[in-house]
Protein backbone atom coordinates (compact mmCIF):
# COMPACT_ATOMS: atom_id res chain seq x y z
CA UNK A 1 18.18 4.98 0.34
CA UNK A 2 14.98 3.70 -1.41
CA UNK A 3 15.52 2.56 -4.83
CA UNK A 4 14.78 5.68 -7.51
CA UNK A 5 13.90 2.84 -9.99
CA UNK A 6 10.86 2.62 -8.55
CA UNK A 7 8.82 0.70 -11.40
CA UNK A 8 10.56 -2.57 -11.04
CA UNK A 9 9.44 -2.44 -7.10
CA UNK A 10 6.74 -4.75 -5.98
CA UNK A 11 5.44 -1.72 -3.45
CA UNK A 12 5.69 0.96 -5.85
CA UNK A 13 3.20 -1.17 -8.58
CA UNK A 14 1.17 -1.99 -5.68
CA UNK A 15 0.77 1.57 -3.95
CA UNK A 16 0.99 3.55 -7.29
CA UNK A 17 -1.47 1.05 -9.15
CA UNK A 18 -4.13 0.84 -6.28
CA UNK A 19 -3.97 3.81 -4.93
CA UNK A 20 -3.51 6.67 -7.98
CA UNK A 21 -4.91 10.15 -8.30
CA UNK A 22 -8.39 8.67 -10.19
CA UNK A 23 -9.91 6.61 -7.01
CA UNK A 24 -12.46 7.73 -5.26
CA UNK A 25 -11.79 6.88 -1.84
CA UNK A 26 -8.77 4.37 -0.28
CA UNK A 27 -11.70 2.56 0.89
CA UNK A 28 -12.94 1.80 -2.84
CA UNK A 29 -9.98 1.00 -3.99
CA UNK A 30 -9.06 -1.41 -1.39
CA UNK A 31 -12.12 -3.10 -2.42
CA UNK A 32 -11.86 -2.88 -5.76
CA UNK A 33 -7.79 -4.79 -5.08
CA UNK A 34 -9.86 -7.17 -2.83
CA UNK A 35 -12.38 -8.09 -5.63
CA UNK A 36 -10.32 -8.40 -8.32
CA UNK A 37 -7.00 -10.07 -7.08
CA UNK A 38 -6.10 -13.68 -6.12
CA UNK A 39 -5.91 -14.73 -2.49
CA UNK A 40 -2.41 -15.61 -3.53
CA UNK A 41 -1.33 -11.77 -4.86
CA UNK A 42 -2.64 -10.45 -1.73
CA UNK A 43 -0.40 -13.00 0.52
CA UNK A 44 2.42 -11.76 -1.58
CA UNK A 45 1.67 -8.45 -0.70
CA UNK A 46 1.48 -9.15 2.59
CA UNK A 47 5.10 -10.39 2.72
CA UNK A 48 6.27 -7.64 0.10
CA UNK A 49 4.58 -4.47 2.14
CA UNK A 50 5.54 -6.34 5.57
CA UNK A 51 9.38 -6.25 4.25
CA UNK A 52 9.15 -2.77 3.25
CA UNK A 53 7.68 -1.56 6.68
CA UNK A 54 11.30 -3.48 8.30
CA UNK A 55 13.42 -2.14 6.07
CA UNK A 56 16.07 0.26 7.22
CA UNK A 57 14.82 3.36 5.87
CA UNK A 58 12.56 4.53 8.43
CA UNK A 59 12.96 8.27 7.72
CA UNK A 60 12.20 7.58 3.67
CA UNK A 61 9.03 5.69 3.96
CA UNK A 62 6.58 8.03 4.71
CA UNK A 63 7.44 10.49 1.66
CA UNK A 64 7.85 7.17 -0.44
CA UNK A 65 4.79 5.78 0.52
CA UNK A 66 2.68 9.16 0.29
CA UNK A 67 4.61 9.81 -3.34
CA UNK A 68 3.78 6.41 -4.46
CA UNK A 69 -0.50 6.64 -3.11
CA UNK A 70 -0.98 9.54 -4.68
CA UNK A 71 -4.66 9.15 -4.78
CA UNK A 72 -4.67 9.05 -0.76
CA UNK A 73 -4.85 12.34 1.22
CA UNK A 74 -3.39 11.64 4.38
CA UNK A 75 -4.03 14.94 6.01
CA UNK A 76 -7.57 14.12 5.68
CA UNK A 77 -6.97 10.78 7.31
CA UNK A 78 -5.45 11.77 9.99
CA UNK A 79 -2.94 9.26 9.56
CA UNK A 80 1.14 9.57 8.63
CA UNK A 81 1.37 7.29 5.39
CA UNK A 82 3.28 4.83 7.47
CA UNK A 83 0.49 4.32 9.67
CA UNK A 84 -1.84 3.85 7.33
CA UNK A 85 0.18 1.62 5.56
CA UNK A 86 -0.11 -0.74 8.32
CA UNK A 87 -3.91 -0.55 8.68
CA UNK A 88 -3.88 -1.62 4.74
CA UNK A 89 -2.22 -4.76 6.01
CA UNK A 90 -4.19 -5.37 8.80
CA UNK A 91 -7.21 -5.10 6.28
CA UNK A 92 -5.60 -7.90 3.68
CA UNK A 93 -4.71 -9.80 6.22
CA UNK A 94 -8.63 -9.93 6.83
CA UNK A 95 -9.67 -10.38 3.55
CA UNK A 96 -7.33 -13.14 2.58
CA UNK A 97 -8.94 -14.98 5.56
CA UNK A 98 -12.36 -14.92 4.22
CA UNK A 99 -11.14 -15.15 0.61
């Protein structure tokens, strides 16, 4: 079961704090993380949001993930929060390239 402290989590503070109800877009607020962060905070969240994705509680994720970003529609994405989740990575993993 996924931890119900979720304030101490590294995920939780990452989702929650990036991705809350006042963003515009996922979009802006990925760039907006991308701007403002350290190469090195996004490698960690790399490994942190890589972890969570292995972690044993495959049936959990999406309604932690979607509870967690709850600035993101993901009806309107067309994506299950999972999914998405991984795209996010795919697109830090990019940035930290350039950065």
């Amino acid at each position: 079961m996924l931890s119900s402290n979720k304030l101490e989590e590294p995920v939780f503070q990452f989702l929650a704090g990036t991705f809350h109800q006042d963003i515009e877009s996922s979009e802006e607020a990925l760039e907006e993380l991308f701007t403002e962060e350290s190469k090195e905070y996004l490698e960690s969240a790399i490994v942190f949001l890589k972890d969570f994705i292995g972690s044993e509680y495959d049936i959990e994720k999406n309604e932690y993930i979607q509870s967690c970003a709850n600035g993101v529609y993901f009806p309107a994405l067309g994506l299950e929060p999972l999914q998405w989740l991984y795209q996010v990575i795919e697109q830090i993993k990019e940035t930290v390239k350039t950065k």
